[in-house]
Protein backbone atom coordinates (compact mmCIF):
# COMPACT_ATOMS: atom_id res chain seq x y z
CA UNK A 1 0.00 0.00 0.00
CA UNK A 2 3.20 2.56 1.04
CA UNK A 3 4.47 1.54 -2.43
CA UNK A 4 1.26 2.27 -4.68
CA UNK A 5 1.02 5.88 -2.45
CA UNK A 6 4.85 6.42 -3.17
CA UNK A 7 3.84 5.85 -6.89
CA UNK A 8 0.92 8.03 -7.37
CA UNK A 9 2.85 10.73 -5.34
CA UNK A 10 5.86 10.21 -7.86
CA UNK A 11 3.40 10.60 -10.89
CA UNK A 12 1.65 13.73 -9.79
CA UNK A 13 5.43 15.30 -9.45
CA UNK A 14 6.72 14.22 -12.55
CA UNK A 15 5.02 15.55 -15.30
CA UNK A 16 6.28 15.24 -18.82
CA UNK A 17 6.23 18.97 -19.06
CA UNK A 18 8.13 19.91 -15.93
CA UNK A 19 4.32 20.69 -14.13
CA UNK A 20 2.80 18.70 -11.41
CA UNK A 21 -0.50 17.30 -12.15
CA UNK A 22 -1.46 18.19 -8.53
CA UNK A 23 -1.12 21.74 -9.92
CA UNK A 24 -3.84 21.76 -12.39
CA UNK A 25 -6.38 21.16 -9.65
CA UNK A 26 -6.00 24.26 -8.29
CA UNK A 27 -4.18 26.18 -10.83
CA UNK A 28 -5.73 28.00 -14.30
CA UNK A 29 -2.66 26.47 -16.32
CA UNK A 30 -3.28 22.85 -17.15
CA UNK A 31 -1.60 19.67 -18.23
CA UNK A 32 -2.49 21.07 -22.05
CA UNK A 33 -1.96 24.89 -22.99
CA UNK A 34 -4.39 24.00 -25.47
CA UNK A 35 -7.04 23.91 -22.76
CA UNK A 36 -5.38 27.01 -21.31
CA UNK A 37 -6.80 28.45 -24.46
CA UNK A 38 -9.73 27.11 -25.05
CA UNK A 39 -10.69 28.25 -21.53
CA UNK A 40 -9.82 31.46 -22.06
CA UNK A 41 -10.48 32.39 -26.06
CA UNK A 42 -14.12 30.85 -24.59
CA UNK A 43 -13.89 33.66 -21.73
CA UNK A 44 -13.18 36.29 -23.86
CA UNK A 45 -15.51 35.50 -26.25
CA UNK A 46 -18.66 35.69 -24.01
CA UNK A 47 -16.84 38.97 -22.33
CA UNK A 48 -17.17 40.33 -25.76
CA UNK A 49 -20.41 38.84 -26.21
CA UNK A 50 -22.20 40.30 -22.88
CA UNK A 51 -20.58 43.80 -24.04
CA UNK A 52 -22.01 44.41 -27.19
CA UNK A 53 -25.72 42.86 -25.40
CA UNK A 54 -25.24 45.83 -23.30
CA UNK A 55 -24.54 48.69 -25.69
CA UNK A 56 -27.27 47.24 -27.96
CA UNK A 57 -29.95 46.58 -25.17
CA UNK A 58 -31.51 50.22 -24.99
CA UNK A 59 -33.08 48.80 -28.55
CA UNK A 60 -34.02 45.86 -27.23
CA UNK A 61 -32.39 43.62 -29.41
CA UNK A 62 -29.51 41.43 -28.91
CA UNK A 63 -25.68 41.38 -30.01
CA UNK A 64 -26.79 38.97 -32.62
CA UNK A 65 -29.96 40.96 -33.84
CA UNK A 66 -27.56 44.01 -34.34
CA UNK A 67 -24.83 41.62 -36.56
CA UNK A 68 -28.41 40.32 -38.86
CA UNK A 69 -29.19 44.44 -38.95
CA UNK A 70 -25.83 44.59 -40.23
CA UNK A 71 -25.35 42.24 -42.62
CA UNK A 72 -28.83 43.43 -43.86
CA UNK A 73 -28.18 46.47 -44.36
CA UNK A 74 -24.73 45.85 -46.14
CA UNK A 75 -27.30 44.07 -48.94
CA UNK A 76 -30.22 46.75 -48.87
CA UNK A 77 -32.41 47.45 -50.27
CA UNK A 78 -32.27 43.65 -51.50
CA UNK A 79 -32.95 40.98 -48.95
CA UNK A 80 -31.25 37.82 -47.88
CA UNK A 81 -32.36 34.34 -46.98
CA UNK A 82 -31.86 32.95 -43.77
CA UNK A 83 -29.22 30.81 -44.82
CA UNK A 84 -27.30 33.53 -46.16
CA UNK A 85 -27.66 35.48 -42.82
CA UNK A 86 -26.37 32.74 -41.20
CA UNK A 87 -23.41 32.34 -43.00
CA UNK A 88 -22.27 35.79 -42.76
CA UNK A 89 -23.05 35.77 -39.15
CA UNK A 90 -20.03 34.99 -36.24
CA UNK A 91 -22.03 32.81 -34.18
CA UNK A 92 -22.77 29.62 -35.91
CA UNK A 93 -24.83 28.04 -33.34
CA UNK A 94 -27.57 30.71 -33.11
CA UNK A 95 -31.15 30.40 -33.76
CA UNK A 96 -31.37 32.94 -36.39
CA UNK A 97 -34.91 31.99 -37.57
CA UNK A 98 -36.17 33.30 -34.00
CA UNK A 99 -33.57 36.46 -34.14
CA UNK A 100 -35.30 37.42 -37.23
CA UNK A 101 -38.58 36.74 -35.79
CA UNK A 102 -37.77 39.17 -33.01
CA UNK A 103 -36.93 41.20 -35.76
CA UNK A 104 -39.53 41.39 -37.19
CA UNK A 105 -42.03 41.95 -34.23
CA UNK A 106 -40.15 44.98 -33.74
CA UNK A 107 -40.71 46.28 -37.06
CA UNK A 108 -36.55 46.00 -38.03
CA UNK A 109 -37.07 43.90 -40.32
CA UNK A 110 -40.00 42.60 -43.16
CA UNK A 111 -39.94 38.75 -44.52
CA UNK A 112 -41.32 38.29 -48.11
CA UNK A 113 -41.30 35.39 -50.30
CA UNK A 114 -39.92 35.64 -53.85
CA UNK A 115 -42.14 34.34 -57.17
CA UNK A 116 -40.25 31.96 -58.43
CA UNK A 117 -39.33 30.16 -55.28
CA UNK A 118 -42.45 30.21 -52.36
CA UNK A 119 -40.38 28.20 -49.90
CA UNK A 120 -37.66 30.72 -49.45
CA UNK A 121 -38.35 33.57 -46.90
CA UNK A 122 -36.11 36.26 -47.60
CA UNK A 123 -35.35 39.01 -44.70
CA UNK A 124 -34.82 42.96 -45.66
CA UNK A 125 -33.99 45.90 -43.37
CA UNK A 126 -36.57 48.26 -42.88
CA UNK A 127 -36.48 52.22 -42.13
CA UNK A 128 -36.85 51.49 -39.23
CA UNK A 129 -33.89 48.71 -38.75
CA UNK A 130 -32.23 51.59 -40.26
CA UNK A 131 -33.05 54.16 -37.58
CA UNK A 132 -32.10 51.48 -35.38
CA UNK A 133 -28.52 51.21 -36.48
CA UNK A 134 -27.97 54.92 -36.61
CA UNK A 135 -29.36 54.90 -32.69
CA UNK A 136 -26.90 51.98 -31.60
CA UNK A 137 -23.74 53.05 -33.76
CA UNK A 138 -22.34 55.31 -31.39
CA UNK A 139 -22.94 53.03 -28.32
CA UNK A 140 -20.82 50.10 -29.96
CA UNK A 141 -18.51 52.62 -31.42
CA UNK A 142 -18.08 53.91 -28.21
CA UNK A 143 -17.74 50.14 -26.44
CA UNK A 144 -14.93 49.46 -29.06
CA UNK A 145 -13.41 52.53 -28.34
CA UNK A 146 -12.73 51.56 -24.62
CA UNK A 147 -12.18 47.62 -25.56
CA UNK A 148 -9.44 49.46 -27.14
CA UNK A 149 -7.99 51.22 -24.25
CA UNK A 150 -7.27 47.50 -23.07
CA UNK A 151 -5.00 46.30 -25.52
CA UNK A 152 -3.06 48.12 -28.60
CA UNK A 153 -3.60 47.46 -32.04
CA UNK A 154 -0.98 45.08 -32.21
CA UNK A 155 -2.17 43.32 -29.42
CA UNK A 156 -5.44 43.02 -31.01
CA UNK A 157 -3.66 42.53 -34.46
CA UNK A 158 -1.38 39.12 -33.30
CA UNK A 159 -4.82 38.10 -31.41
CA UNK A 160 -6.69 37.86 -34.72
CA UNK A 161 -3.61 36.33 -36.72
CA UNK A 162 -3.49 33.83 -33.60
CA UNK A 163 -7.67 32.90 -33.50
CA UNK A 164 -7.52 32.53 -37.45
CA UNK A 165 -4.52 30.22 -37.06
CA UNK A 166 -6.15 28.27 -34.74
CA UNK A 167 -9.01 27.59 -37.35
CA UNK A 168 -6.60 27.17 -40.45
CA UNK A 169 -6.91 30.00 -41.89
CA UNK A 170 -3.43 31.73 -41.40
């Protein structure tokens, strides 16, 4: 029993990377800096993602309502199909049927269907969406001016080469 103690002691001090295993237990860096990483990239990520919630909230509409008001607007006064919102959105993993449908209730955004294809409900901004953006503009121009104020453009520069090599696409 001594022995099989004296073992597991002697593993938990001799990790391969110089770190004790005991460490990690109590300790942000881990066995793998690629969990390191993942931890924190998925930190910063919803950091960023409560942030622009709050400087779009006085519209009522969420971070990910403002990118579809966006990328709408970038295509007005034509439309796009929900499928094509969603692939110019960041989040992949959002709803965007029910953004749009928020959307919509709110008068941001109309849904038609086109002629020659009835099953395809294409979104388009409306005046109002417009109004909208010019109203929140300033507020997220004004939270990226102090995200700014954290980190220099460099910083944020070798951050985005870093996050795009991470997905393959350095």
């Amino acid at each position: 029993m001594a022995q099989s103690q004296s073992h597991s002691h002697s593993h938990e001090m001799n990790h391969p990377h110089g770190r004790q295993e005991s460490a990690a237990r109590g300790n942000p860096h881990h066995r793998f800096p690629a969990l390191d990483a993942i931890i924190a990239v998925s930190q910063a990520a919803e950091f960023f993602r409560t942030k622009v919630d709050m400087a779009v909230a006085p519209l009522d509409i969420t971070g990910v309502q403002y990118t579809i008001l966006r990328v709408l607007k970038r295509v007005y006064p034509m439309g796009m199909s929900r499928t094509d919102i969603h692939a110019q959105i960041i989040e992949k993993s959002v709803d965007v049927t029910r953004s749009i449908d928020g959307l919509e209730k709110n008068g941001l955004v109309v849904r038609s269907r086109p002629q020659k294809d009835r099953r395809l409900s294409v979104a388009t901004i409306t005046d109002k969406g417009m109004q909208a953006l010019e109203q929140v503009d300033p507020m997220f121009f004004s939270l990226l001016h102090k995200l700014s104020s954290v980190m220099t453009p460099d910083e944020f520069n070798e951050l985005t080469r870093l996050s795009k090599k991470i997905m393959g696409e350095s």
